[in-house]
Protein backbone atom coordinates (compact mmCIF):
# COMPACT_ATOMS: atom_id res chain seq x y z
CA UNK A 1 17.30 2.15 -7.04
CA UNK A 2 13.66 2.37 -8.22
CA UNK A 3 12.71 -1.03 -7.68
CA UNK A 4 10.25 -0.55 -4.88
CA UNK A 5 8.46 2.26 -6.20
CA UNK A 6 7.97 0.37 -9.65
CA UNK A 7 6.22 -2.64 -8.14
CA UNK A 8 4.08 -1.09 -6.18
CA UNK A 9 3.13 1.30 -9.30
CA UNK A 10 3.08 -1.92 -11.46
CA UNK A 11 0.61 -3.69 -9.20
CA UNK A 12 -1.82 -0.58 -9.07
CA UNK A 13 -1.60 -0.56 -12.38
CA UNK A 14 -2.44 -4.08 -13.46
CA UNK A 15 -5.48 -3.54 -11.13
CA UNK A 16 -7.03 -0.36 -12.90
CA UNK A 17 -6.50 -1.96 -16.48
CA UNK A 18 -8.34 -5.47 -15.16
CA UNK A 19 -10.51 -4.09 -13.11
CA UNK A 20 -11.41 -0.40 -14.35
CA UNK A 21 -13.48 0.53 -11.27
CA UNK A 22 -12.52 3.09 -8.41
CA UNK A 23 -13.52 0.52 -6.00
CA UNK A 24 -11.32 -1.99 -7.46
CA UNK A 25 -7.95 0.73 -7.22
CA UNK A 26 -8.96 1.44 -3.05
CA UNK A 27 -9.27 -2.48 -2.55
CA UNK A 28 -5.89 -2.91 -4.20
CA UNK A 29 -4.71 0.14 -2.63
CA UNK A 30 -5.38 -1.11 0.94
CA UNK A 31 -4.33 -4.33 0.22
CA UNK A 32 -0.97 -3.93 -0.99
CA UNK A 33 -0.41 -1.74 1.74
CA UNK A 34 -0.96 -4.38 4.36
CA UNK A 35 0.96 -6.56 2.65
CA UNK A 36 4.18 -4.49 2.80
CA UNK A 37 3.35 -3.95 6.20
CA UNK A 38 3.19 -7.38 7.15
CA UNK A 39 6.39 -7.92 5.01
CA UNK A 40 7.71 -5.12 7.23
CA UNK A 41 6.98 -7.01 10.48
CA UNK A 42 8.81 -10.34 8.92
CA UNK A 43 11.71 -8.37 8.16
CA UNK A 44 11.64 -6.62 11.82
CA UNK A 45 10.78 -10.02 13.90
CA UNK A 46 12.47 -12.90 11.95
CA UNK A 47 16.16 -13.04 12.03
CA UNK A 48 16.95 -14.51 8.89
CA UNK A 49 19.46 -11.97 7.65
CA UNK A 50 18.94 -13.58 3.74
CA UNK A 51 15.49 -12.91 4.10
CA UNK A 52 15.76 -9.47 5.85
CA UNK A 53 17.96 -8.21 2.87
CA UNK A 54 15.80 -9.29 0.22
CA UNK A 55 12.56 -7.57 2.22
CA UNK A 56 14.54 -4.23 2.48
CA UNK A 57 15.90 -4.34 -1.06
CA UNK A 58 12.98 -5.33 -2.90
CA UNK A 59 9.62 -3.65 -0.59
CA UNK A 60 9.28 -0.58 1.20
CA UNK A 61 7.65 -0.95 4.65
CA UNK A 62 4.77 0.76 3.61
CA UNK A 63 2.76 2.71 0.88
CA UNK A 64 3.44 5.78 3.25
CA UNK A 65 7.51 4.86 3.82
CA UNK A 66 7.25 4.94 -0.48
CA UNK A 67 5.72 8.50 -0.61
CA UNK A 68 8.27 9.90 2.38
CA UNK A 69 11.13 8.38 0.23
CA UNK A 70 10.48 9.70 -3.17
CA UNK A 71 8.55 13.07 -2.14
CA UNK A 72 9.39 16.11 -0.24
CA UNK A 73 7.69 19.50 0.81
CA UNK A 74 3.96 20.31 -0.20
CA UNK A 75 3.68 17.11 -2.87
CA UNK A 76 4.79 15.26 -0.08
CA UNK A 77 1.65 16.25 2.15
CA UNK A 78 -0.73 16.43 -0.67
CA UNK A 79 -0.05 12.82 -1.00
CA UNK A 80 -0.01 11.69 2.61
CA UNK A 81 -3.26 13.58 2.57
CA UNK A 82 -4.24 11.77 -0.69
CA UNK A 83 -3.02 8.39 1.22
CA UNK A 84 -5.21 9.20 4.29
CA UNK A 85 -8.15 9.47 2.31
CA UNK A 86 -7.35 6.52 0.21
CA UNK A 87 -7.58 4.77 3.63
CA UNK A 88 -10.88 6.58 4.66
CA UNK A 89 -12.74 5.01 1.81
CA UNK A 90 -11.43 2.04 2.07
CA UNK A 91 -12.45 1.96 5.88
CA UNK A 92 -16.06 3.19 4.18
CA UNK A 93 -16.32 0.24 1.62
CA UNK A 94 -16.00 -2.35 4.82
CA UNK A 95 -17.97 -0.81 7.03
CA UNK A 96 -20.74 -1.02 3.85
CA UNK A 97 -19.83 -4.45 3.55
CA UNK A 98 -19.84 -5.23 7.50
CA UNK A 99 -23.36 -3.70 8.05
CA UNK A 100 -24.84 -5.18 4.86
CA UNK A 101 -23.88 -8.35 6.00
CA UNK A 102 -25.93 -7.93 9.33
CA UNK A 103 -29.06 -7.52 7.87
């Protein structure tokens, strides 16, 4: 019933007791997030039903899809909010890395 909300929480986790930085938690953030919404467009765009059934059982299409599931009312939108700024410094961090790469 859980399932998808305890890998996701599983993977953050693992990061922030490797890693131990803020930095590290955004990175993995973002990064899990893409990947369930690139699982997401597998599961929408390749019809292997096997494959389909094991995406929708086992992922959530997105970070965001997780919080809408499990959350209603005002936690809900303190945690979209929470989500959108996750995203803003993560879009921060690479535009750090993109112009210090320039120079």
């Amino acid at each position: 019933m859980y399932i998808d909300l305890v890998v996701v929480v599983v993977l953050l986790l693992i990061v922030v007791f490797f890693f131990r930085r803020f930095s590290s938690f955004v990175y993995a953030f973002a990064i899990i997030d893409i990947f369930l919404r690139i699982l997401n467009f597998i599961q929408a765009n390749v019809p292997v039903p096997e494959l389909q059934s094991l995406i929708n059982k086992y992922f959530p299409a997105s970070i965001e899809a997780l919080i809408c599931n499990y959350t209603s009312g005002i936690i809900e939108t303190i945690l979209l909010w929470a989500y959108v700024v996750m995203y803003a410094i993560f879009l921060g961090y690479i535009v750090k890395i993109f112009i210090h790469k320039k120079k």
